[in-house]
C-alpha atoms as a PDB file:
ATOM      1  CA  UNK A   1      36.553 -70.468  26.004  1.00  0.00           C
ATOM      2  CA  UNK A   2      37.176 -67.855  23.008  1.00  0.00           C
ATOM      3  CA  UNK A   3      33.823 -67.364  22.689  1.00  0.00           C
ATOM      4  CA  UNK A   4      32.946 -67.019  25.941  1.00  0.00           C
ATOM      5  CA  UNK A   5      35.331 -64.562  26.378  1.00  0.00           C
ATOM      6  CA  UNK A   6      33.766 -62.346  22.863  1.00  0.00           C
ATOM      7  CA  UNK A   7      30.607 -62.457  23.983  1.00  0.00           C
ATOM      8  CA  UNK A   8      31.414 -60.969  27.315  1.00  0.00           C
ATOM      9  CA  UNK A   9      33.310 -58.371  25.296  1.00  0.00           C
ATOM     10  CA  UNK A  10      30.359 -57.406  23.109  1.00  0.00           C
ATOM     11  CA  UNK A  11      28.411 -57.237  26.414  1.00  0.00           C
ATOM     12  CA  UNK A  12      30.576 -54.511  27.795  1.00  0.00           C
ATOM     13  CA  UNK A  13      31.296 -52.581  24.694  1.00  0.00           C
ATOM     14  CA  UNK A  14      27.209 -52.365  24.279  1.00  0.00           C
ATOM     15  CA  UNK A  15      27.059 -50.842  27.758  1.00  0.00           C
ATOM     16  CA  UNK A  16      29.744 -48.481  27.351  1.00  0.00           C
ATOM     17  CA  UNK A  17      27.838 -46.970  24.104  1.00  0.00           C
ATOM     18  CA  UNK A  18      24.628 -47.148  26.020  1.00  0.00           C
ATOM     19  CA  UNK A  19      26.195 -44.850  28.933  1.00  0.00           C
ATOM     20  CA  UNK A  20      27.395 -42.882  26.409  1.00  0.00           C
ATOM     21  CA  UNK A  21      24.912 -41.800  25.188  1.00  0.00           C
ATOM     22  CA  UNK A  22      23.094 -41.736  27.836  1.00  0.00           C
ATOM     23  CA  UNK A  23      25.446 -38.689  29.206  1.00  0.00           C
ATOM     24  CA  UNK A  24      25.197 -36.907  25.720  1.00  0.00           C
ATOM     25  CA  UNK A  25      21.428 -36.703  26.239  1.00  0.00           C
ATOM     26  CA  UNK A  26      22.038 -35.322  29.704  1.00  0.00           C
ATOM     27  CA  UNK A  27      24.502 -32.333  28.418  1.00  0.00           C
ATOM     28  CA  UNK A  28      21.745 -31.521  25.916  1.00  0.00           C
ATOM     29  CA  UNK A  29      19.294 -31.314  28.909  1.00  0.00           C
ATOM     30  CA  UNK A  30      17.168 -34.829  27.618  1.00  0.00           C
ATOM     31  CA  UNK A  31      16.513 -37.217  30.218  1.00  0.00           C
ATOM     32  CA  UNK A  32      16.836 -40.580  28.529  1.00  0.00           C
ATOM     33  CA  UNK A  33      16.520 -44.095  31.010  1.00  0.00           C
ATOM     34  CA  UNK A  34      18.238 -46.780  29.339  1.00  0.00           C
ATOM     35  CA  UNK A  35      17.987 -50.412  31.064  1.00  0.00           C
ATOM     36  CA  UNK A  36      21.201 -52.304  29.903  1.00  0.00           C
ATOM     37  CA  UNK A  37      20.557 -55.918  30.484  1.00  0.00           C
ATOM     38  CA  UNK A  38      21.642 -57.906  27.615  1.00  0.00           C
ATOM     39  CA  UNK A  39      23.360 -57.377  23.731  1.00  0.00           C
ATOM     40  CA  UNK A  40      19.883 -57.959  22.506  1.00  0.00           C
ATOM     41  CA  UNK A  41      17.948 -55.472  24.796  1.00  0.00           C
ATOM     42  CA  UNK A  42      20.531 -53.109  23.499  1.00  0.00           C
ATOM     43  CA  UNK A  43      20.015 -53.465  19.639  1.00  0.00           C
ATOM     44  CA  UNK A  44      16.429 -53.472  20.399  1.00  0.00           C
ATOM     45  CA  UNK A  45      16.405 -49.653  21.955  1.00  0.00           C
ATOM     46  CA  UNK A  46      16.178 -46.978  19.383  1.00  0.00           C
ATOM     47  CA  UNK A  47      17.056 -44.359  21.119  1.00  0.00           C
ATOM     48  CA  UNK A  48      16.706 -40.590  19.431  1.00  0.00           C
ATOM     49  CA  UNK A  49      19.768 -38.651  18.906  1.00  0.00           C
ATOM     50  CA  UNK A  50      19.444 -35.041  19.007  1.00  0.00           C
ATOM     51  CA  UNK A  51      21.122 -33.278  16.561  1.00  0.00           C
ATOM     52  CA  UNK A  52      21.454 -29.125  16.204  1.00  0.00           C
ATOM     53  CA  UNK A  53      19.397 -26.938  13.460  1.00  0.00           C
ATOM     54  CA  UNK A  54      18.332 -23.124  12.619  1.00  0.00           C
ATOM     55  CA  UNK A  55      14.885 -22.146  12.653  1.00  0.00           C
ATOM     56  CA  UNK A  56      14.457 -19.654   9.337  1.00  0.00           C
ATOM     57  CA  UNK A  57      11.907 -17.608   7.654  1.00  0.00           C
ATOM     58  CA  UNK A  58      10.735 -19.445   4.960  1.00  0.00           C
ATOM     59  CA  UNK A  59      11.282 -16.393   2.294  1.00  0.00           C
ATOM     60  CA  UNK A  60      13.053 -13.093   3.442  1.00  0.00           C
ATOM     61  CA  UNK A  61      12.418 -10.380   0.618  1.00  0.00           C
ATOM     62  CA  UNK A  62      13.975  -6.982   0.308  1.00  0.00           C
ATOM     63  CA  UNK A  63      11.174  -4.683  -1.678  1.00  0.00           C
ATOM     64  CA  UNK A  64      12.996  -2.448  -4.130  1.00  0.00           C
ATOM     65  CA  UNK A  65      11.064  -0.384  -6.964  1.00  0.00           C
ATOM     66  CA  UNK A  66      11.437  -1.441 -10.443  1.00  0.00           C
ATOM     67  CA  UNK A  67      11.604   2.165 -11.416  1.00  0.00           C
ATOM     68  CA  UNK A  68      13.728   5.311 -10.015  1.00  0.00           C
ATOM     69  CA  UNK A  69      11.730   8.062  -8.112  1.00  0.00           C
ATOM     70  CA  UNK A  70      11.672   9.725  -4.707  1.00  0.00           C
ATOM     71  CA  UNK A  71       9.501   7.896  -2.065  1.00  0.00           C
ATOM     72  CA  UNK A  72       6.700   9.665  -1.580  1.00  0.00           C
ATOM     73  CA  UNK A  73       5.132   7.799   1.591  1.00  0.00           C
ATOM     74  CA  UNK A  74       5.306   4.374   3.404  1.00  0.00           C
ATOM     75  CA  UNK A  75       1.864   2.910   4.123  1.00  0.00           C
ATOM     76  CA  UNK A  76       3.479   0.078   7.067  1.00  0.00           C
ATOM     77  CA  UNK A  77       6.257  -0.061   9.715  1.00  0.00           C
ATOM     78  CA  UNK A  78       8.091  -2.463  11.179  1.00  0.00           C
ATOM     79  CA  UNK A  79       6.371  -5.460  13.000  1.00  0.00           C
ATOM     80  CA  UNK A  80       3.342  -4.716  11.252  1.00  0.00           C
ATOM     81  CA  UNK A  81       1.398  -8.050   9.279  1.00  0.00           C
ATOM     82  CA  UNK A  82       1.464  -7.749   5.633  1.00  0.00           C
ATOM     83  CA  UNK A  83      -0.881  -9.627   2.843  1.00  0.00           C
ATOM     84  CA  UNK A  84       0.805 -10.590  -0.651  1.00  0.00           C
ATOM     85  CA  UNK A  85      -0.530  -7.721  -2.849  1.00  0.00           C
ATOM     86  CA  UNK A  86      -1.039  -5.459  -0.258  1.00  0.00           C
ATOM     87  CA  UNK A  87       0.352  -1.960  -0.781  1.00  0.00           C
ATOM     88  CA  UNK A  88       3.327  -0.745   1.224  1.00  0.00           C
ATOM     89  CA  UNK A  89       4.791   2.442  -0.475  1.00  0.00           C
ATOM     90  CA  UNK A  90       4.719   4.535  -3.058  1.00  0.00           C
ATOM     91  CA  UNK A  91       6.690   7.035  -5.241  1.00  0.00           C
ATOM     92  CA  UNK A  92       6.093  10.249  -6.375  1.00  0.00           C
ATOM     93  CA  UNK A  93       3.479   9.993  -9.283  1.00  0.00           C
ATOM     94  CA  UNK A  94       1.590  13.072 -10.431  1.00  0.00           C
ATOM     95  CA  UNK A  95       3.343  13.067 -14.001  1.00  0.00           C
ATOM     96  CA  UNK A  96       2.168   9.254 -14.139  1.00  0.00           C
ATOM     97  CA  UNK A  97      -1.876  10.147 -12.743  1.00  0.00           C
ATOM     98  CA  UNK A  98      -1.635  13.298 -15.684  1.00  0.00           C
ATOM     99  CA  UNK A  99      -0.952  10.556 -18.185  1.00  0.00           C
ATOM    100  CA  UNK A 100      -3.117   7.909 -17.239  1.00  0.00           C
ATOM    101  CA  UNK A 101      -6.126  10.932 -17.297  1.00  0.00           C
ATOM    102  CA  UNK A 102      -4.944  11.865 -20.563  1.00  0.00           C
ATOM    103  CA  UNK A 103      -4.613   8.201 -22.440  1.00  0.00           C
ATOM    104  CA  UNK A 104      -8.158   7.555 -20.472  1.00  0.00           C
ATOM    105  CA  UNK A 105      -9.661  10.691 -22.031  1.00  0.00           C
ATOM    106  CA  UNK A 106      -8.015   9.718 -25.754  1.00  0.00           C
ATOM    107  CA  UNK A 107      -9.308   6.541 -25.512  1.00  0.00           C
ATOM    108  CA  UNK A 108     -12.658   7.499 -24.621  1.00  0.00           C
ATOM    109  CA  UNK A 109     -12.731   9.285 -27.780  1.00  0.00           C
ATOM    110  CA  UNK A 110     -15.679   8.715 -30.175  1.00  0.00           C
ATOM    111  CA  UNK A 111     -16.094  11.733 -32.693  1.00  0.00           C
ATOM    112  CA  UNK A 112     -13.714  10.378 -35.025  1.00  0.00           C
ATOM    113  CA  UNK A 113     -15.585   7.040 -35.938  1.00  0.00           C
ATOM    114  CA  UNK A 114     -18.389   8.902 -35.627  1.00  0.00           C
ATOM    115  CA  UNK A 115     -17.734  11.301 -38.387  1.00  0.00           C
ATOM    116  CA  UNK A 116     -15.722   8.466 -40.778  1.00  0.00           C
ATOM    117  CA  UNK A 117     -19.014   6.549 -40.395  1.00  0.00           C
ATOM    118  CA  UNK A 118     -21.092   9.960 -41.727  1.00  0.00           C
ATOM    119  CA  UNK A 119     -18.528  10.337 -44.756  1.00  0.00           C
ATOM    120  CA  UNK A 120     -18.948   6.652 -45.392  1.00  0.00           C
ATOM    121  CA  UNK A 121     -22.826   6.828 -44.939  1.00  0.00           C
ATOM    122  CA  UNK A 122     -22.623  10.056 -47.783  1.00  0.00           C
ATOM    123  CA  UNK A 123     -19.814   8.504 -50.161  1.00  0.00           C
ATOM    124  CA  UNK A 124     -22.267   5.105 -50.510  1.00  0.00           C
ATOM    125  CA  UNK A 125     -25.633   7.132 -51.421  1.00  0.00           C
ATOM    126  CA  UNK A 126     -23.549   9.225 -53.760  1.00  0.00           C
ATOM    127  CA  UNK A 127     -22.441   6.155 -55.246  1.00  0.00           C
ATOM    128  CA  UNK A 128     -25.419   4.278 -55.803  1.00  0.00           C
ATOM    129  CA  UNK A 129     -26.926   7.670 -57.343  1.00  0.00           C
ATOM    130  CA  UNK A 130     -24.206   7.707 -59.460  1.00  0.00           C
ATOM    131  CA  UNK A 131     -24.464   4.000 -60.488  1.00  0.00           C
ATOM    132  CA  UNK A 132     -28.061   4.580 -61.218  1.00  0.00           C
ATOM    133  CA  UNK A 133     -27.277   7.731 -63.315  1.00  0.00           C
ATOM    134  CA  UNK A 134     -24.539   5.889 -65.139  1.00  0.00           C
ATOM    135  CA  UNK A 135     -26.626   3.160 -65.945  1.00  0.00           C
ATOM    136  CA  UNK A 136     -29.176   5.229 -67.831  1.00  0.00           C
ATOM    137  CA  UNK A 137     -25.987   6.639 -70.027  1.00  0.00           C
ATOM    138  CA  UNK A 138     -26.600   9.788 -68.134  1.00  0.00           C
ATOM    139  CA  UNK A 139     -22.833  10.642 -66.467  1.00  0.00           C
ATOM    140  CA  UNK A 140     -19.650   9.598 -68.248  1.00  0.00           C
ATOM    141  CA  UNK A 141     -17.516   6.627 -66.957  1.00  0.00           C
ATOM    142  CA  UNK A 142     -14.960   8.988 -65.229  1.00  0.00           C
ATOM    143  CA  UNK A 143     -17.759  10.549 -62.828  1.00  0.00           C
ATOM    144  CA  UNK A 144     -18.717   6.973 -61.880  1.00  0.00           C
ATOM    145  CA  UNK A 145     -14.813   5.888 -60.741  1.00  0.00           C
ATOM    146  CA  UNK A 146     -14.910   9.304 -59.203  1.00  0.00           C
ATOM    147  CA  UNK A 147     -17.821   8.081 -56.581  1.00  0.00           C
ATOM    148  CA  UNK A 148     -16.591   4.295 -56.206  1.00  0.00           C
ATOM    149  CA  UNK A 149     -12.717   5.868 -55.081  1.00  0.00           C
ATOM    150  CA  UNK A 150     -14.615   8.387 -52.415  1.00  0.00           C
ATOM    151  CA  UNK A 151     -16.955   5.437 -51.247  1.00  0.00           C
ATOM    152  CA  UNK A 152     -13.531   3.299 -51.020  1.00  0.00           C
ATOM    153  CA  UNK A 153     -10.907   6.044 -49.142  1.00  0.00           C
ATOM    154  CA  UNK A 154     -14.614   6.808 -46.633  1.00  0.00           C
ATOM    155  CA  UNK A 155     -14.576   3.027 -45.935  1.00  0.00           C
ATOM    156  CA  UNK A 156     -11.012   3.043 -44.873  1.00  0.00           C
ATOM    157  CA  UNK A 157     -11.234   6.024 -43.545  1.00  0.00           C
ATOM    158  CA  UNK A 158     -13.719   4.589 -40.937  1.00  0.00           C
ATOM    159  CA  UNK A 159     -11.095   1.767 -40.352  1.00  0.00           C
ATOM    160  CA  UNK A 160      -8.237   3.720 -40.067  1.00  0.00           C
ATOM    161  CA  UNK A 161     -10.397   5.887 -37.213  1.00  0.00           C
ATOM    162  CA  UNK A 162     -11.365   2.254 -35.405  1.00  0.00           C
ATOM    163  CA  UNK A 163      -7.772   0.720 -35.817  1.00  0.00           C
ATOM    164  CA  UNK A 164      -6.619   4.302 -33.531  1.00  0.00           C
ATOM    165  CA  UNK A 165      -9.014   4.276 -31.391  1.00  0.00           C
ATOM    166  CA  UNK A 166      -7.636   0.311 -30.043  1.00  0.00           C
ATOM    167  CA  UNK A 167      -3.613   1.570 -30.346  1.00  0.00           C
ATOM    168  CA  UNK A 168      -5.078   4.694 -28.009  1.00  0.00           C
ATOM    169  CA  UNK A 169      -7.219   2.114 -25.295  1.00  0.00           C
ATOM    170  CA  UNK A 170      -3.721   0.109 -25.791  1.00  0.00           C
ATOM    171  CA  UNK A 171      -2.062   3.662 -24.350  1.00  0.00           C
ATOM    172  CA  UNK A 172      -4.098   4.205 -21.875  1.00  0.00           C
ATOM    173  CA  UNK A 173      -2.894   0.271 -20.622  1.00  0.00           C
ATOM    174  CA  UNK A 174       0.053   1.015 -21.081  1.00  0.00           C
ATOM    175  CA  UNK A 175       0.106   4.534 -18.574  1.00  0.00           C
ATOM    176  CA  UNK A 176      -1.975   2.498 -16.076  1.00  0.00           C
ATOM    177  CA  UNK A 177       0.410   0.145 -16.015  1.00  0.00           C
ATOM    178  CA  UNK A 178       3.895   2.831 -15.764  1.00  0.00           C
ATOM    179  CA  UNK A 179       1.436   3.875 -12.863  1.00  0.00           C
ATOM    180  CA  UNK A 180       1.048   1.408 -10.898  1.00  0.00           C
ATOM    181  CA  UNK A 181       4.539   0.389 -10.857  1.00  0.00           C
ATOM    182  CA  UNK A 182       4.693   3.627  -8.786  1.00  0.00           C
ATOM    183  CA  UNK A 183       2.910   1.483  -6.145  1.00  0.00           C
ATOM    184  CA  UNK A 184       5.294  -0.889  -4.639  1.00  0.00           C
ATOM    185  CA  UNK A 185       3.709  -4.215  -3.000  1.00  0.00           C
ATOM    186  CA  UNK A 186       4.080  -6.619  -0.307  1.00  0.00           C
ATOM    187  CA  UNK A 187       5.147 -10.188  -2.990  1.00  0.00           C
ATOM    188  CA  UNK A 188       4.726 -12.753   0.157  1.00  0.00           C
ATOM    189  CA  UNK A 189       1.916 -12.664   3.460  1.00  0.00           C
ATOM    190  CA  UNK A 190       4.328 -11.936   6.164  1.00  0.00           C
ATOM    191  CA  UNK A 191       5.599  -9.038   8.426  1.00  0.00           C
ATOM    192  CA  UNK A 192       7.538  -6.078   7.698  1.00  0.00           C
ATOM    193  CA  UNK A 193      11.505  -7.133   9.384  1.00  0.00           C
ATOM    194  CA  UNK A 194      12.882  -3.700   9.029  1.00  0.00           C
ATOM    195  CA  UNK A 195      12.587  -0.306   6.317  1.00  0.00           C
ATOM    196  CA  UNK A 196      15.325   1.127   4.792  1.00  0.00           C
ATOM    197  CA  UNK A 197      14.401   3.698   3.290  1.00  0.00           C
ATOM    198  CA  UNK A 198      12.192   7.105   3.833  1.00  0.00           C
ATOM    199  CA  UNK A 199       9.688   9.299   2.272  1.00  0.00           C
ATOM    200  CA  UNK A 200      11.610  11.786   0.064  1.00  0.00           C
ATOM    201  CA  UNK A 201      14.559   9.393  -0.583  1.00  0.00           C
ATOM    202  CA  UNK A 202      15.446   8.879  -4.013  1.00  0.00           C
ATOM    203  CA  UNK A 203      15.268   4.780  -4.547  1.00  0.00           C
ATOM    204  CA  UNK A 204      16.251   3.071  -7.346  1.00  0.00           C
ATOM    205  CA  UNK A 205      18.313  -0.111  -7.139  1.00  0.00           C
ATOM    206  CA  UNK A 206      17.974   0.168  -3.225  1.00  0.00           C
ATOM    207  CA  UNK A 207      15.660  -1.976  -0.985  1.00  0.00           C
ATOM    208  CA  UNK A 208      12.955  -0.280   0.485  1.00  0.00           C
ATOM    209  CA  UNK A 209      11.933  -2.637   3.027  1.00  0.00           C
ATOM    210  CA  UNK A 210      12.123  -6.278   4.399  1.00  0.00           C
ATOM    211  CA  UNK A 211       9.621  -8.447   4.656  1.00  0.00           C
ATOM    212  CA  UNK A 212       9.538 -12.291   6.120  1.00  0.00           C
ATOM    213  CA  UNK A 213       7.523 -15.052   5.471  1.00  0.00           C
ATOM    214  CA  UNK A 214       6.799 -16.963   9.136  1.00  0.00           C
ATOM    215  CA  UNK A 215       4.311 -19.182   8.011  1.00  0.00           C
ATOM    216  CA  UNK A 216       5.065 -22.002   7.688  1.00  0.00           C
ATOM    217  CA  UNK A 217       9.059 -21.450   9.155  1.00  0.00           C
ATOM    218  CA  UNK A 218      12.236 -23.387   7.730  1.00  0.00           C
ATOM    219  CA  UNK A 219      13.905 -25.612   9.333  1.00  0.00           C
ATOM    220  CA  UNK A 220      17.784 -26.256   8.068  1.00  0.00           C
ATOM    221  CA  UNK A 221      19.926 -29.416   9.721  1.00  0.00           C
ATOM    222  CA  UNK A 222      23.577 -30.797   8.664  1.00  0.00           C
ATOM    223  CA  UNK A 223      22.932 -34.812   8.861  1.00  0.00           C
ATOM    224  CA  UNK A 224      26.138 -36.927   9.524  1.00  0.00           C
ATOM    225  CA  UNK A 225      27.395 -38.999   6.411  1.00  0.00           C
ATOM    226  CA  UNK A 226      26.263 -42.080   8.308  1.00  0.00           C
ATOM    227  CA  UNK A 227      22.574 -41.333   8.074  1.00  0.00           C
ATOM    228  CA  UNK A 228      22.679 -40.532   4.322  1.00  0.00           C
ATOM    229  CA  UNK A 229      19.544 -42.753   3.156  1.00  0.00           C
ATOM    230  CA  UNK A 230      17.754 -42.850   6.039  1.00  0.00           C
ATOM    231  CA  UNK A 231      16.139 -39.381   5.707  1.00  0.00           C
ATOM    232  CA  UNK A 232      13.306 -38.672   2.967  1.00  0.00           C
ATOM    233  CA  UNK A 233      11.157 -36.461   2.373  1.00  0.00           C
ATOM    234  CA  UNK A 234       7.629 -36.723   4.100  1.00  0.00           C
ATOM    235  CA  UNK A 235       9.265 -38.309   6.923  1.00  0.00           C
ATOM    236  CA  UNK A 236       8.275 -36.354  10.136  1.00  0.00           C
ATOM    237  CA  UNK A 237      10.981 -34.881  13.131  1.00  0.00           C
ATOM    238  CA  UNK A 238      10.445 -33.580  16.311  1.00  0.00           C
ATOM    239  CA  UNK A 239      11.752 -30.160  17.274  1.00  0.00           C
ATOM    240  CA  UNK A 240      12.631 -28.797  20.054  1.00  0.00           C
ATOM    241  CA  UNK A 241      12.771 -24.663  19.562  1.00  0.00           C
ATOM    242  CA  UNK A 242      15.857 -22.898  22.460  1.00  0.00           C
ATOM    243  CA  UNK A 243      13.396 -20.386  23.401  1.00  0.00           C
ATOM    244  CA  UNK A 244      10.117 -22.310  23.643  1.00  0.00           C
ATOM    245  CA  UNK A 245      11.134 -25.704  23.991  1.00  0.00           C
ATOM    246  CA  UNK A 246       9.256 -27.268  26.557  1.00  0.00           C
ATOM    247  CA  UNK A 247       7.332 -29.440  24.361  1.00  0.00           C
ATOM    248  CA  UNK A 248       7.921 -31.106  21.005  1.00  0.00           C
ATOM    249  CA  UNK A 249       6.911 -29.600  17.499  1.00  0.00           C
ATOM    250  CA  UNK A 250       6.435 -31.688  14.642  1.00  0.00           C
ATOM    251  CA  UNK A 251       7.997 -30.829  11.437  1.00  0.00           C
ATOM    252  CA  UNK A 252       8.100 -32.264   7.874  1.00  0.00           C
ATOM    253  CA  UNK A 253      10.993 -33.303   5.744  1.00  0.00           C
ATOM    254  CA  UNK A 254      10.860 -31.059   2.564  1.00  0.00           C
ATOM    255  CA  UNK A 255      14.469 -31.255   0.911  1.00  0.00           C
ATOM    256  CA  UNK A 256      17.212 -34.025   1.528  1.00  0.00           C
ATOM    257  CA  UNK A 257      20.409 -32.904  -0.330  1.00  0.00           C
ATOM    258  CA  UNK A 258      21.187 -35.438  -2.654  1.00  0.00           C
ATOM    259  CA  UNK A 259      24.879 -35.116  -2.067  1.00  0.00           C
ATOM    260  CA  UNK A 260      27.366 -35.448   0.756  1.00  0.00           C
ATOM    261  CA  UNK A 261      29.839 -32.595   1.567  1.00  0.00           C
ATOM    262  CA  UNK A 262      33.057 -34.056   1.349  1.00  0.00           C
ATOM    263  CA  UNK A 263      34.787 -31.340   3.562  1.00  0.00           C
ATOM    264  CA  UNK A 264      32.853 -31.873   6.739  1.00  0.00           C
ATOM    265  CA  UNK A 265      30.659 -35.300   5.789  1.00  0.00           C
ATOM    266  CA  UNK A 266      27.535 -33.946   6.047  1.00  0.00           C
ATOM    267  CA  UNK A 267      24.633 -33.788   4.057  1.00  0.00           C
ATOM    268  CA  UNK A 268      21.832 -31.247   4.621  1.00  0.00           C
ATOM    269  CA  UNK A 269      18.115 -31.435   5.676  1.00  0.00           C
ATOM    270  CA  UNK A 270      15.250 -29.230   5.162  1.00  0.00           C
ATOM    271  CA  UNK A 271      12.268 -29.252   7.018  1.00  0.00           C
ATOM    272  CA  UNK A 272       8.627 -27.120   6.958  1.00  0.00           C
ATOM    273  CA  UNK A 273       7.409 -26.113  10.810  1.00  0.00           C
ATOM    274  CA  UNK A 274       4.158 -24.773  10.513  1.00  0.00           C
ATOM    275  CA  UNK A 275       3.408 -21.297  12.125  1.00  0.00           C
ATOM    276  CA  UNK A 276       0.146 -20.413  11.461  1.00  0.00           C
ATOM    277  CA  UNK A 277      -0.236 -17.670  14.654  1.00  0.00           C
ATOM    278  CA  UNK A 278       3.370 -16.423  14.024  1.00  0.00           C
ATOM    279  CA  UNK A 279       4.311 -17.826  18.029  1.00  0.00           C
ATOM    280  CA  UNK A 280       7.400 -19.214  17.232  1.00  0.00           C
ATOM    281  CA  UNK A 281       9.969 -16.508  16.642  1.00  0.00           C
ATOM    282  CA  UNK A 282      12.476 -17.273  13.376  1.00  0.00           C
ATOM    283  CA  UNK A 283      15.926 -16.883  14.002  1.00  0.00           C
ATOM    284  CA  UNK A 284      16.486 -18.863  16.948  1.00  0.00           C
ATOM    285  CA  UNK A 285      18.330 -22.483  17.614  1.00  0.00           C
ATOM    286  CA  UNK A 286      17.179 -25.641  18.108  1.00  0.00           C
ATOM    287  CA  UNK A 287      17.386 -29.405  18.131  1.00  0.00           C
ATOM    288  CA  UNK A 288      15.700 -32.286  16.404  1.00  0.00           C
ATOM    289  CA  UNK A 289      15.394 -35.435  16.666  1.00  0.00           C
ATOM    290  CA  UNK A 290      14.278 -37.695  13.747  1.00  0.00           C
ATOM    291  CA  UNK A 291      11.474 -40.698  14.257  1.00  0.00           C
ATOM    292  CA  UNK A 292      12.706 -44.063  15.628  1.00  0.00           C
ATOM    293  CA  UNK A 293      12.464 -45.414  12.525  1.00  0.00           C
ATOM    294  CA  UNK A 294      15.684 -43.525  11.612  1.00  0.00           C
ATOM    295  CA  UNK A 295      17.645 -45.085  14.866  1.00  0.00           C
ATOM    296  CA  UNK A 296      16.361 -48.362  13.991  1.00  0.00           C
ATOM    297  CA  UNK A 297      17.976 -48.212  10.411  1.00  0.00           C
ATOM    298  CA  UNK A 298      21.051 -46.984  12.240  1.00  0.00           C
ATOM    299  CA  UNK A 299      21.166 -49.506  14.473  1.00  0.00           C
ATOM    300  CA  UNK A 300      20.238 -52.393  12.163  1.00  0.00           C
ATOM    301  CA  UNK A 301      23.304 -51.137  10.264  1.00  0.00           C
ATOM    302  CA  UNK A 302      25.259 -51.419  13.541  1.00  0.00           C
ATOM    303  CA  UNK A 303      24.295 -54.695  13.969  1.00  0.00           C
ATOM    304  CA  UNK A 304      25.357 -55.971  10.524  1.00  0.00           C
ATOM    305  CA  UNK A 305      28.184 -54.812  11.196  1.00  0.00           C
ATOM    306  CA  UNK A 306      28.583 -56.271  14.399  1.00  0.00           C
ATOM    307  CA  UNK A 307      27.849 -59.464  13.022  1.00  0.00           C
ATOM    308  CA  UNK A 308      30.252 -59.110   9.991  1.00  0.00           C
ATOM    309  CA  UNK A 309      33.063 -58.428  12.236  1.00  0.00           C
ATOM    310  CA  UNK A 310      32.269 -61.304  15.047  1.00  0.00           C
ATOM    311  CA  UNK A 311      31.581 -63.781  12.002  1.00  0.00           C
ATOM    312  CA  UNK A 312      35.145 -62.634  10.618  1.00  0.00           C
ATOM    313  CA  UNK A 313      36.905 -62.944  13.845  1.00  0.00           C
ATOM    314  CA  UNK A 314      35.613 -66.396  14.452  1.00  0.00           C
ATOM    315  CA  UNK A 315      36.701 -67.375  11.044  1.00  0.00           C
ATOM    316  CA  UNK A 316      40.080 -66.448  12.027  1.00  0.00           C
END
């Protein structure tokens, strides 16, 4: 008679979840048809709860300079499609183009080699003269040392020129480099969000402009404690976006906090939505609902539980 009486208890509470949920679904504008027949028909539905999220740009950079100047002109506006690389202001930089010209025409520079390899061309004949001279007893030793020390200084002479000639092509890297940090560029593929500054502004430490990555989009979700576990990362979700969500996207799991937040018991989710034509606008709600695989788990968990507390009872 006891258990007669359990079982139809477990047969009611499983239809008052079912209906419960059932109605949740309905607030959150999901039609879901459950058929509650039996406990087992009811463990065997896995069901997909829908749980809230935040559809972000995947990087949002403010473009500052690295160097102080006045802004001399912005090459995009706002809404416009940017490429990483791709120039998208610049400062005020005729001091910078005079010394890149300069450093390029220093290190084009070949008369003084040129004239350290005549010297050392001259100082070796006169030194094998001399040698030849010296040989026959014909100069003293003095006028021979004379000719080996000018062939020596004319040798690194010639070095010394070569050895300034690579510290003045390293200047002239140097300038083109100061130069083109004069050029400020776009560090993600993306579109310009807003610009904060104008031309003849004086920027320093101040963004210039904002650019977002939309492709692909993040997805951020809070996960209740009770599905810590279940979620990994690969796993696939289907999203439902508040402006456009008539039909299902399918995103990827990327990140699964490996901690629980003690304050609220949640854990956090992130997930990649592809966005390849930039049609799904960042910034907006949604929901998500994780595959049946992840209700299973839930409800097999359920079920132990269940068990553990009908095997305990009839113990007692």
């Amino acid at each position: 008679m006891e258990m007669y009486v359990y079982k139809q208890y477990l047969i009611a509470f499983s239809q008052r979840c079912c209906i419960r949920r059932h109605f949740q679904a309905l607030a959150r504008g999901v039609l879901i048809v459950a058929t509650v027949s039996t406990p087992a028909s009811a463990t065997d539905t896995t069901s997909e709860e829908l749980l809230d999220c935040l559809i972000e740009p995947w990087v949002v950079s403010d473009v500052g300079s690295p160097v102080q100047g006045i802004l001399d002109k912005l090459l995009v506006d706002r809404g416009e499609t940017v490429k990483m690389g791709q120039p998208v202001a610049e400062l005020e930089s005729g001091v910078e183009a005079a010394a890149v010209a300069l450093a390029a025409a220093r290190a084009d520079t070949q008369s003084e080699i040129q004239a350290r390899e005549a010297e050392l061309q001259l100082a070796k004949l006169e030194k094998a003269r001399l040698d030849d001279l010296f040989a026959q007893k014909m100069i003293t030793t003095q006028q021979r040392d004379e000719s080996t020390a000018r062939f020596r200084i004319a040798t690194a002479a010639l070095v010394q020129a070569r050895e300034a000639l690579k510290v003045q092509q390293l200047e002239l890297l140097r300038t083109q480099r100061q130069y083109a940090r004069r050029t400020l560029k776009s560090p993600v593929d993306g579109v310009v969000v807003s610009r904060s500054a104008f031309a003849g502004e004086f920027v320093y430490d101040n963004p210039v402009m904002t650019i977002a990555a939309l492709d692909p989009l993040r997805v951020e979700v809070m996960l209740p404690a009770r599905l810590f576990g279940s979620i990994h990362v690969g796993d696939q979700a289907q999203l439902y976006p508040e402006i456009t969500g008539d039909s299902a996207l399918i995103s990827t799991v990327d990140v699964v906090d490996a901690t629980l937040d003690s304050r609220s018991g949640t854990f956090g989710v992130r997930l990649v939505l592809p966005n390849p034509e930039y049609q799904i606008p960042a910034g907006q709600r949604c929901t998500i609902a994780f595959e049946p695989s992840v209700g299973a788990a839930r409800l097999n968990e359920h079920g132990k539980g269940e068990s553990a507390t009908s095997t305990e009872s009839a113990r007692q």
